[in-house]
Structures are given as C-alpha cells and as structure tokens.
Protein backbone atom coordinates (compact mmCIF):
# COMPACT_ATOMS: atom_id res chain seq x y z
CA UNK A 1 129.56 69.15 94.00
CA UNK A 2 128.77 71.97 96.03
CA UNK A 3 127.94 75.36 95.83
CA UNK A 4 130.54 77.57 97.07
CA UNK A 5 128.03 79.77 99.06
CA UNK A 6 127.50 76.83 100.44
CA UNK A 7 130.97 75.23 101.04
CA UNK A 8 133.35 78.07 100.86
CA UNK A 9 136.34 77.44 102.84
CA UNK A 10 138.62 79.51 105.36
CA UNK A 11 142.00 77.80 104.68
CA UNK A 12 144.14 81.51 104.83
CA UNK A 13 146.48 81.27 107.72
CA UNK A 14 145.89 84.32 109.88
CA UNK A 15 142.76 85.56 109.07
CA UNK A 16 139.19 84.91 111.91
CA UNK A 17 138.31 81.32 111.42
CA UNK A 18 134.75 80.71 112.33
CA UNK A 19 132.62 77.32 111.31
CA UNK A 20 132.07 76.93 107.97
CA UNK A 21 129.12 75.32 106.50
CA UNK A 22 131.58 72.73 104.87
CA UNK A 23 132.89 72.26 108.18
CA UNK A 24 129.45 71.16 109.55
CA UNK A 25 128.54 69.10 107.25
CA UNK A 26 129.01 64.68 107.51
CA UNK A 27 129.21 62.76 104.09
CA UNK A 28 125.68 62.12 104.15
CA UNK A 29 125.30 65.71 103.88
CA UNK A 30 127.08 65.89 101.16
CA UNK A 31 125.60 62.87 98.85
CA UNK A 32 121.99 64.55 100.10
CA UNK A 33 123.25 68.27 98.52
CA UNK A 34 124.67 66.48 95.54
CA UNK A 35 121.89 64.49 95.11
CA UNK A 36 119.76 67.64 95.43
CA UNK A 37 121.95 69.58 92.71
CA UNK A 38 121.60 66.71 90.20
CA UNK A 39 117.92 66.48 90.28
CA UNK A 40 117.65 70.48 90.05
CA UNK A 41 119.62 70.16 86.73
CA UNK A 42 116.99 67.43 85.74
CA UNK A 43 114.30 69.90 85.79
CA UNK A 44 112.86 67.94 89.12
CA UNK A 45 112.39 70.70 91.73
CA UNK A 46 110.51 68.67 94.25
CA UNK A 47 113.26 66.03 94.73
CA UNK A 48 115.99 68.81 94.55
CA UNK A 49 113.82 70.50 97.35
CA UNK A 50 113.60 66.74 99.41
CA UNK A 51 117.28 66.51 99.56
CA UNK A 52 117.99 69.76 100.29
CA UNK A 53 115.82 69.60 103.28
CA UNK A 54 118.17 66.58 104.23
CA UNK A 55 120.95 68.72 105.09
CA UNK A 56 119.95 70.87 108.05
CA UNK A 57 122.82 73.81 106.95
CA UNK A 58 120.73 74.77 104.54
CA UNK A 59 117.44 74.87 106.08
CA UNK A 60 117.08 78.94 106.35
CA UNK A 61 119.03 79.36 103.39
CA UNK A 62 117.54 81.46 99.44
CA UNK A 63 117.73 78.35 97.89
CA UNK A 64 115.29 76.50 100.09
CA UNK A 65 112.95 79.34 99.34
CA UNK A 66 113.35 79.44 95.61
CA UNK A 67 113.10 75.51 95.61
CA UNK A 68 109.96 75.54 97.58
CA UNK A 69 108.22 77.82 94.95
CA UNK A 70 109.20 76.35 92.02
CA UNK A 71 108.27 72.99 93.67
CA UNK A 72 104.63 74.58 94.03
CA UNK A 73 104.68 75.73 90.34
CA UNK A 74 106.05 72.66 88.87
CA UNK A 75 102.71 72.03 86.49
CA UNK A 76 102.19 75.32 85.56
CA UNK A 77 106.30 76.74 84.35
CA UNK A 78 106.39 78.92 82.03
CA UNK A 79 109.33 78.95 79.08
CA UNK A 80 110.50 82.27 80.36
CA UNK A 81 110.60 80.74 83.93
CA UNK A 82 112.74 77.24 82.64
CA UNK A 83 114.87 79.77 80.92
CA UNK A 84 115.71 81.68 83.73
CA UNK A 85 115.83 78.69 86.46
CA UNK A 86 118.56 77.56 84.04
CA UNK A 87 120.47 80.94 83.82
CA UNK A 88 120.45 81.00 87.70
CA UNK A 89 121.67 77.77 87.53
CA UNK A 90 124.94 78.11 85.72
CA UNK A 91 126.01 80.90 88.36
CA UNK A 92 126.60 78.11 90.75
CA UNK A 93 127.90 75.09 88.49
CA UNK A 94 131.43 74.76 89.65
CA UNK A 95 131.91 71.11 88.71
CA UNK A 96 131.85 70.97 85.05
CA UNK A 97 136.04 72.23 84.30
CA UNK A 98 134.56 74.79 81.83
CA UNK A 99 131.71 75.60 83.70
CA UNK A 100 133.85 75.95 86.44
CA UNK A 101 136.48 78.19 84.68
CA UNK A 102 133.46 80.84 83.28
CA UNK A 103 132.28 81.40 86.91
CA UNK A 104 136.01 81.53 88.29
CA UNK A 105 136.63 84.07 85.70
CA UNK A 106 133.57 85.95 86.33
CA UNK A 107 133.95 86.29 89.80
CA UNK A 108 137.77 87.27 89.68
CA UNK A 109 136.71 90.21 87.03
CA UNK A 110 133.67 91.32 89.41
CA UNK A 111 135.45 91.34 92.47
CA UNK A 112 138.44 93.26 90.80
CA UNK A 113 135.78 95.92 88.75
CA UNK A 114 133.65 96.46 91.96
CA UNK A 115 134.69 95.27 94.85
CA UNK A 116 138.06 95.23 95.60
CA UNK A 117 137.60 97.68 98.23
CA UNK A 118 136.15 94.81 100.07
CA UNK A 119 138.60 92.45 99.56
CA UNK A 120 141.12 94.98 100.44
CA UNK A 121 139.50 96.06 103.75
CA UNK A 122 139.19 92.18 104.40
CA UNK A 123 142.79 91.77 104.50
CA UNK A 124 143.70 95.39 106.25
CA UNK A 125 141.69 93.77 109.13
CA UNK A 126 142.40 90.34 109.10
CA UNK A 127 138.91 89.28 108.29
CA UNK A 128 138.25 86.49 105.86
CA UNK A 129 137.48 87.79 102.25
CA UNK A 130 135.69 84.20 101.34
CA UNK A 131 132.82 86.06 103.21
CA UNK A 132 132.77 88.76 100.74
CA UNK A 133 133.29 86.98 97.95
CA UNK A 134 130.54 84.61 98.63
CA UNK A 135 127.95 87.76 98.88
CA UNK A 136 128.78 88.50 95.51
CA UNK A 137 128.31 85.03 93.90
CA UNK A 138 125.14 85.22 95.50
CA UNK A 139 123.87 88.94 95.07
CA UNK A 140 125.91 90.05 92.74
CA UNK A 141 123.96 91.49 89.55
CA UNK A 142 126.88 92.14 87.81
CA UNK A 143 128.21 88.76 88.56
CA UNK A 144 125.34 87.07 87.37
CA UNK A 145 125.54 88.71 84.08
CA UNK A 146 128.92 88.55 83.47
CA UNK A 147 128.48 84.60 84.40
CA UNK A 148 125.44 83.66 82.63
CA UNK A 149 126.01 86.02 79.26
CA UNK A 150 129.64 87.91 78.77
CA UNK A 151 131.64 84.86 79.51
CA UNK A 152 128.70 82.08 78.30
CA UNK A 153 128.17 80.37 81.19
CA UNK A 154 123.71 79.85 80.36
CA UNK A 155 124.99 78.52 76.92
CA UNK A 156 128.18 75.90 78.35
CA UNK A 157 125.26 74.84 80.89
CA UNK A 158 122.71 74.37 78.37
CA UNK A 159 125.09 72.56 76.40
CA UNK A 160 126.80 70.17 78.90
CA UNK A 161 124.97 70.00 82.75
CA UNK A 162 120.80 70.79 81.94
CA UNK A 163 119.40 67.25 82.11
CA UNK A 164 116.26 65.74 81.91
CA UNK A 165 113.15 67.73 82.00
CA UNK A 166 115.38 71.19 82.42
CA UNK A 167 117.24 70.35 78.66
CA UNK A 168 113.81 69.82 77.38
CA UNK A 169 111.76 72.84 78.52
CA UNK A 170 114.50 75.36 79.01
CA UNK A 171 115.04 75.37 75.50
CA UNK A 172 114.47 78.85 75.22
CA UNK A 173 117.61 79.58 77.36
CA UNK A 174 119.39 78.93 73.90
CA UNK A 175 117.89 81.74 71.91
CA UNK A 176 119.16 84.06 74.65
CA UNK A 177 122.62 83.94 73.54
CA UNK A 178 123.91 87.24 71.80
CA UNK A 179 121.51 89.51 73.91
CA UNK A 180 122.99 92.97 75.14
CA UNK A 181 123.35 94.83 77.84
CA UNK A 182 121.14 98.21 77.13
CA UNK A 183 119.98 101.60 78.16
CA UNK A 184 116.29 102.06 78.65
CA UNK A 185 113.61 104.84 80.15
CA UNK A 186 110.41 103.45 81.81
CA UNK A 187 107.65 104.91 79.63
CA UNK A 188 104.30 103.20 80.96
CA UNK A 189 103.87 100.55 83.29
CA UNK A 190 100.04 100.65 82.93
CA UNK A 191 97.25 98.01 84.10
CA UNK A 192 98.96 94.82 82.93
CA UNK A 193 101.72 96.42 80.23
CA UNK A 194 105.13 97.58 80.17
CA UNK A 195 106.95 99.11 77.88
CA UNK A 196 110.59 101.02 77.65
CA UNK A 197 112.06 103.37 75.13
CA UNK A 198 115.40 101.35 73.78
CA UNK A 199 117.67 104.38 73.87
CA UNK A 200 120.02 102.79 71.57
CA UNK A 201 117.15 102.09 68.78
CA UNK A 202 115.01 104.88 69.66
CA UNK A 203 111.90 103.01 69.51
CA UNK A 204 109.44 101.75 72.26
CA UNK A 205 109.61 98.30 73.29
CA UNK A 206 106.74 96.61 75.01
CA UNK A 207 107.65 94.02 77.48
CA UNK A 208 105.94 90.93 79.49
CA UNK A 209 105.20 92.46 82.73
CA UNK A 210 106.56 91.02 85.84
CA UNK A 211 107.23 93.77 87.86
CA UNK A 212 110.08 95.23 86.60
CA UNK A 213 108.77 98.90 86.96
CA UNK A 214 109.42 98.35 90.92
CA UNK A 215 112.56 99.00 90.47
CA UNK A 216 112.55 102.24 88.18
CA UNK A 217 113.50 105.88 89.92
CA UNK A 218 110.99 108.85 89.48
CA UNK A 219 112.79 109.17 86.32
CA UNK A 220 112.36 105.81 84.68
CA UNK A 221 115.99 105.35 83.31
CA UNK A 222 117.28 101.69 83.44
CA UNK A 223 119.95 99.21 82.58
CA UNK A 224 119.08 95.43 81.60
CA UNK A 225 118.88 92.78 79.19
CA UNK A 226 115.94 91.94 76.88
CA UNK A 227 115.74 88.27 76.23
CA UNK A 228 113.00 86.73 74.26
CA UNK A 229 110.02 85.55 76.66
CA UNK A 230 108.50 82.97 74.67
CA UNK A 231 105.35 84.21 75.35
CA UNK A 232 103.49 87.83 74.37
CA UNK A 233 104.86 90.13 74.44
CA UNK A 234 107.77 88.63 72.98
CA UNK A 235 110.23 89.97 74.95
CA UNK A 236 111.14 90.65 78.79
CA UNK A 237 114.19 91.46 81.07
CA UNK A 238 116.37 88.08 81.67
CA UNK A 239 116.08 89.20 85.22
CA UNK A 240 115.43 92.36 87.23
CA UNK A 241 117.06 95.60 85.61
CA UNK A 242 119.01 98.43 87.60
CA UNK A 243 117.91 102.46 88.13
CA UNK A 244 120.49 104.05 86.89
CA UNK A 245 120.73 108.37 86.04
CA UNK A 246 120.39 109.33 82.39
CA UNK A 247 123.85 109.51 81.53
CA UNK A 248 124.75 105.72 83.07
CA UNK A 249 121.80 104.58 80.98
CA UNK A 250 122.48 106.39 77.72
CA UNK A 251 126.14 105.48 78.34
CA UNK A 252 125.60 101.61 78.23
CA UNK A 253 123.26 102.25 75.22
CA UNK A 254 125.99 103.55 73.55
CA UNK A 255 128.06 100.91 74.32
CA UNK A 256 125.53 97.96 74.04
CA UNK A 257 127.47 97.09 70.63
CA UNK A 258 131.08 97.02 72.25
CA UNK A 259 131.37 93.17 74.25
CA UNK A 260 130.80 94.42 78.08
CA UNK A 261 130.82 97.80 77.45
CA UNK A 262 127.98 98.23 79.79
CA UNK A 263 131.05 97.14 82.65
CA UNK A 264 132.34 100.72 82.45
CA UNK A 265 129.82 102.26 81.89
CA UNK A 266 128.49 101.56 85.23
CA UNK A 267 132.01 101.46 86.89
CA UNK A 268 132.55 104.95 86.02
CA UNK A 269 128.94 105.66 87.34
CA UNK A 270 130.15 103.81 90.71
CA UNK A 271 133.65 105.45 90.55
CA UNK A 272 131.73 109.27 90.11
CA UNK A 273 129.04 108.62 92.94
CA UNK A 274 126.25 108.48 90.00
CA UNK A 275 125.23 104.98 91.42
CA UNK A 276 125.08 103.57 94.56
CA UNK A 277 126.78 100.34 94.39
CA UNK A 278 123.94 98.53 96.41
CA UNK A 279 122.36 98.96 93.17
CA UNK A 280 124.29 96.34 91.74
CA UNK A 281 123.27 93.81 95.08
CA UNK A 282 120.13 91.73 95.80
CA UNK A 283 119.37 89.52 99.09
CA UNK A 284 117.55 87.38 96.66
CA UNK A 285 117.56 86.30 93.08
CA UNK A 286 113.61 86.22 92.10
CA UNK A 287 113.08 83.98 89.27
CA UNK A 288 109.03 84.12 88.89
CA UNK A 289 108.60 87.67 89.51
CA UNK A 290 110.90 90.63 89.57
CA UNK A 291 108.95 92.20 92.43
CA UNK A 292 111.66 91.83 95.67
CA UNK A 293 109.90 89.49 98.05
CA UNK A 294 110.78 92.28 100.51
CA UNK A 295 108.36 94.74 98.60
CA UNK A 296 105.60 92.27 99.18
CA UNK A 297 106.12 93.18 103.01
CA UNK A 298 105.89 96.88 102.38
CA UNK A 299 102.94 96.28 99.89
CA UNK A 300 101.06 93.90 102.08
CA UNK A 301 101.66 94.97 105.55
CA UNK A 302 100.43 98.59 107.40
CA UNK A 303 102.77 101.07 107.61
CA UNK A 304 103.04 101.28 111.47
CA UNK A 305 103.54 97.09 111.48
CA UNK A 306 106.28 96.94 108.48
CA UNK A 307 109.22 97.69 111.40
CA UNK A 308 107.69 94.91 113.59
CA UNK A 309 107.53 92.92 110.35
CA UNK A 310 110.73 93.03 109.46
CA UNK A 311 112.14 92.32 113.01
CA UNK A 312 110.33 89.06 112.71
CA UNK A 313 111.94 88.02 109.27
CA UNK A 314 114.92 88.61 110.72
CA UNK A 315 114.45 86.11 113.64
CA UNK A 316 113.61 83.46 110.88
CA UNK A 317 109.31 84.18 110.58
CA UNK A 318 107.54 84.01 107.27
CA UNK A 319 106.97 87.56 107.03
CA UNK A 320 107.26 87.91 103.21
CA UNK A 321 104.57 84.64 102.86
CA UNK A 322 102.26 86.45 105.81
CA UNK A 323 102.33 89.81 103.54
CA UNK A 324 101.50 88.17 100.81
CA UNK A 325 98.21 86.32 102.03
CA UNK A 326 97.21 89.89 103.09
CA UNK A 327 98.02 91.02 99.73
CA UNK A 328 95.38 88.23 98.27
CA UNK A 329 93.23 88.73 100.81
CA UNK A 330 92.45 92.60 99.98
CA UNK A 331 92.52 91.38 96.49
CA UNK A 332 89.41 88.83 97.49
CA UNK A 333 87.63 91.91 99.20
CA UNK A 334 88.03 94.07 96.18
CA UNK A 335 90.35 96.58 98.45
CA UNK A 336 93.91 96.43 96.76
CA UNK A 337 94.02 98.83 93.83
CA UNK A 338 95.02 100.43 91.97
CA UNK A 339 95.20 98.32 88.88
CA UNK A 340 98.97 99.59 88.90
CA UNK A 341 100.03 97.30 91.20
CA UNK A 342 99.02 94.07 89.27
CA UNK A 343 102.90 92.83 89.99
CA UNK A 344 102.45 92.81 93.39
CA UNK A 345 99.24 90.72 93.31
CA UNK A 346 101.35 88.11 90.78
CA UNK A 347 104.45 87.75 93.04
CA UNK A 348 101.93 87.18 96.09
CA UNK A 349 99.72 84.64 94.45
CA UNK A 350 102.85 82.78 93.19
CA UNK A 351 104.14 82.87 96.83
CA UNK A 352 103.46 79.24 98.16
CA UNK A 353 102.51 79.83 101.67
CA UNK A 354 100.04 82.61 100.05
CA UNK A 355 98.40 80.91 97.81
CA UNK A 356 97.84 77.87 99.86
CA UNK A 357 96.59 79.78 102.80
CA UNK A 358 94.03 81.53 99.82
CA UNK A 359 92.50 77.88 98.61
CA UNK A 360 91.59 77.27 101.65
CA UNK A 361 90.65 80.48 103.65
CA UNK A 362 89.83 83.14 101.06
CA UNK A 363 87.48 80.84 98.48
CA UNK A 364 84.17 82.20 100.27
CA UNK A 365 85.23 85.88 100.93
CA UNK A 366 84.36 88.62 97.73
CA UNK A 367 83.04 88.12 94.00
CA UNK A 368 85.00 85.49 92.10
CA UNK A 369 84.57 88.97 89.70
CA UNK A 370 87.77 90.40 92.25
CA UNK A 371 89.84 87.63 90.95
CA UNK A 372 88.84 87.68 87.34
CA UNK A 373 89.86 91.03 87.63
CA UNK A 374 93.46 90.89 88.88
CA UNK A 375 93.84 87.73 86.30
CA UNK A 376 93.47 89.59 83.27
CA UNK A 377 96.46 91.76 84.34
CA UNK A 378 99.08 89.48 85.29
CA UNK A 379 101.02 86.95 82.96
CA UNK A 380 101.02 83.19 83.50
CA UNK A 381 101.56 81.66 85.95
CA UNK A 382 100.36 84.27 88.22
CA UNK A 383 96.99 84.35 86.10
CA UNK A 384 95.92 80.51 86.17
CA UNK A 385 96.46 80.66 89.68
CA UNK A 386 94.05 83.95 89.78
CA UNK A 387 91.63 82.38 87.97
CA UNK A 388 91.56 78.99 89.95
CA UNK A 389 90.53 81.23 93.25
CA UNK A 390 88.11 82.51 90.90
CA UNK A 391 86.10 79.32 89.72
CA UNK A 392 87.05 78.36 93.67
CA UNK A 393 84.78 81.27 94.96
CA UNK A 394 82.40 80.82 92.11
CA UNK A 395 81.48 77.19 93.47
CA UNK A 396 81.08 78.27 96.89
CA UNK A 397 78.79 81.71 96.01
C-alpha cells in the first residue's frame, strides 16, 4: 500500500504528464514503503523511519520529518500524542476496503464543498487535478476532520489497521469518538494555561497547552474539536483549531449538535469572504505541538535574517531545526521571555536536531534554574526534556 500523496497517478488522457513519484519508484521501493507503513501502524516509528529512508522519493518529503521526531520521542509519548499519531494515520489508510471508502468519501465531499474551483480551473487549463487533490489529502483541515471524525475513519482504524504497540497505547483514540466540531473565543493563554469560552455551553474550558493560541486573531474567536487529553487538563484540541470572525464561530456553535454542521458554517464563511480559505490549509500536520514549525523560524531567527531563512528552507536547509536551537539557546541564557511564549520553547525542545544540538552544546551555558523555569510551563514531553538539560547543566556547574 501506498499513500496516494505519494503514488498518485496521471492516467487522464490530455492533461501535462510529468513524472510521478509512482513512476520513479522499482519494486524494492515499494516493499521498503510498505514495509515502512506496516511498522508505523505497529506503533514502531524508528523502523517505519529506516524504511522510509530506503526509498530515496521520499527523502525531502513531511513524513520523513514527522517520522524523525517521533522516532526521537519514542520513550517519552504521551497518550494525547499516540492518539493523534493514530488520527493522522487513518487520513492516509487506503488499503483497508472500508478504510479506503471513508477517505474516498471524504475527499470527494471536500473537494466538492471547497475546492472545486480548483479542480475546475485544472481542467479549463489542461493541468492535472491529481496535483490538487493530493494538496488537500495532505493539508487539508477540513479533510482531515471530515476523515478522521464525520465519516469515522480514527475509529475503523482503531478497530481494524492499529497494530502492535499503536493498538496498545493509542487507546485513547477510542474515547474520541462522538466529539464535535465547536465555536470558541481565546480567553487567556497565560504562563503555561489555556483556556476558551465554549460558546455553545457558555462556560470556560481550560485546555492542555500546546500552542494552540498561535493561531488565534486579535480577537480570539476559533473553530476546533476538544478531545479528551488523557492528561491534565483533561481536555485539548485533536489538532490545531482555525481563526475564524465571531459570526463563523458562533455559527458552528450553533450547529455543533447538527452531524457536520460546522461544514456550512464555514462554507458560507468562505462563500461571503469572512474566511480566507488558506485558513482551512497547512504545509504540515504537527502532531507534538500545534506551534507551525514555520513559527519557530520567525520566533527563533532575527527579523532582518527570517527572509534569508526562509530562502534556505526552500533550497532543502534545516532552517526550522537551526531556529529552534536558537530558540533553546536564549532559553539557556535566560534571554527568551516572556513566559507567554512557553509553546514556542516546547515545539523547539521537541525538535530533534534542537534538542540534540542542546545536550551537547548548551549543557554548560546559563543556570540549570533557566530550564527549570521553562519546564514548569510546558506539558510532557516538552517538560522531561526541559528538565533533562536542567540536571545536564546542573552536573557541569
């Protein structure tokens, strides 16, 4: 099985053929990307990451990123982290016939809800509309949620493709079943808290703190999904939510009790230039943190380098692993504050190149009291790791 970011074809008479992934790849390829599926459905990201790296398409690709980290963190998961590695998972399970049948499904209602423009302008020009279908399997918020909780794709996965260490500890996955789609303003995002006002319950609901706040306007209003975290505070957005305006967000409040309400809400939103549909789009799909790794750039890189920076991630550099060792390293100096910004300092310290580059180059610089500090802020796994440089600098002072 393969993905079909990965091996989407270009079959349409007429249309631009270029090389397709699929194309490029021998059959050793492919038993080293099945191979590498399989054992991320066991749980085992270090051999999914081995034979991924044994097919040289995919070498620059999300996934090898996203592997990579959770390779790093494979001792210290969290539940909320299994559940969500599994809910990322069943967006690209195309094997399975019913697995197969809830993404098909989800992807044919997407593309018709919000982007048929695409499609349509694909065809007017004779381009290939695999292209822009692919984008939104892989960006696609709305996909993802229509995938993983609308149509039950996180519970047929649970159910009939998790394996091995991933059906054991991704157990909370299950308990996410039933949650809505709601309507939310931002109303702190303090030192190490969060909380939102649940416009459809009119009561204020703290929430475990990964970074979600990033992504709130001035205003604070947002759309997302609370799922249980297994942790405290008990519960947490399944994955990063969406600024919308007040009305969007009261609007899919309103509707959280009506199955995919929150779909028109935020059509009409699109459809009456109330939301930008970029909104709905993400480059990457951040499972330990919802803090963009692109943010760590801005947050860990001068403003007069960021354009430089970003030149170089385009030509394939590490950019978003160099910002965040600069990130830890202010942190080690006692120089990144405010205490706002704890999020940041968890997605960089969770960043593999980061914190690698820290254990070895940062343990004699600062007070192990710097660390300490950021570690009582941040969630686990963010704070072990915060607290490791800690005792780290503490043996060396």
């Amino acid at each position: 099985m393969t993905s079909f970011r990965e091996n989407s074809s270009n079959k349409t008479p007429g249309f631009r053929r270029g090389p397709r992934v699929a194309d490029l790849m021998t059959a050793e390829h492919f038993r080293f990307a099945n191979s590498s599926y399989a054992a991320e459905r066991a749980g085992d990201a270090e051999t999914s990451l081995a034979y991924h790296r044994g097919v040289p398409m995919f070498a620059r690709g999300a996934q090898a990123v996203q592997l990579t980290q959770l390779a790093a963190l494979s001792e210290e998961m969290t539940p909320w982290l299994w559940a969500r590695w599994a809910a990322y998972q069943c967006t690209r399970a195309e094997d399975n016939d019913e697995s197969g049948r809830i993404q098909r499904a989800a992807l044919d209602y997407t593309m018709r809800m919000f982007y048929a423009d695409r499609v349509e302008r694909a065809y007017q020009y004779g381009d290939d509309p695999t292209a822009a279908i692919a984008q939104v399997m892989g960006e696609g918020w709305a996909f993802h949620q229509i995938c993983t909780f609308e149509l039950g794709g996180l519970q047929e996965f649970m159910s009939n493709l998790a394996a091995g260490r991933l059906a054991e500890e991704a157990g909370l996955a299950r308990s996410w079943r039933g949650a809505r789609m709601g309507g939310y303003r931002l109303v702190s995002a303090g030192p190490g808290s969060l909380a939102v006002h649940d416009l459809r319950s009119n009561r204020q609901v703290p929430l475990l703190d990964l970074g979600a706040a990033v992504h709130a306007d001035a205003d604070g209003w947002l759309v997302g999904r609370l799922v249980p975290s297994g942790v405290t505070p008990a519960l947490m957005f399944d994955s990063r939510p969406i600024a919308v305006d007040e009305r969007t967000a009261r609007a899919v409040a309103a509707s959280s009790t009506v199955h995919g309400g929150w779909i028109t809400a935020l059509k009409a939103a699109i459809t009456e230039g109330r939301l930008d549909r970029c909104r709905l789009e993400m480059e990457d799909r951040e499972l330990v943190t919802d803090v963009p790794s692109l943010s760590l750039i801005e947050a860990g890189t001068p403003p007069q380098a960021v354009a430089v920076a970003l030149a170089q991630l385009r030509r394939g550099r590490d950019e978003i692993g160099r910002a965040a060792f600069r990130i830890l390293k202010q942190v080690a100096e006692g120089e990144f504050g405010p205490d706002r910004r704890a999020a940041y300092v968890a997605a960089a310290v969770l960043n593999p190149h980061a914190f690698a580059e820290a254990s070895t180059q940062l343990v004699g610089t600062g007070s192990p009291r710097n660390w300490m500090h950021w570690a009582e802020l941040v969630p686990e796994p963010a704070r072990g790791r915060l607290q490791r440089l800690a005792t780290a600098a503490s043996a060396v002072a």
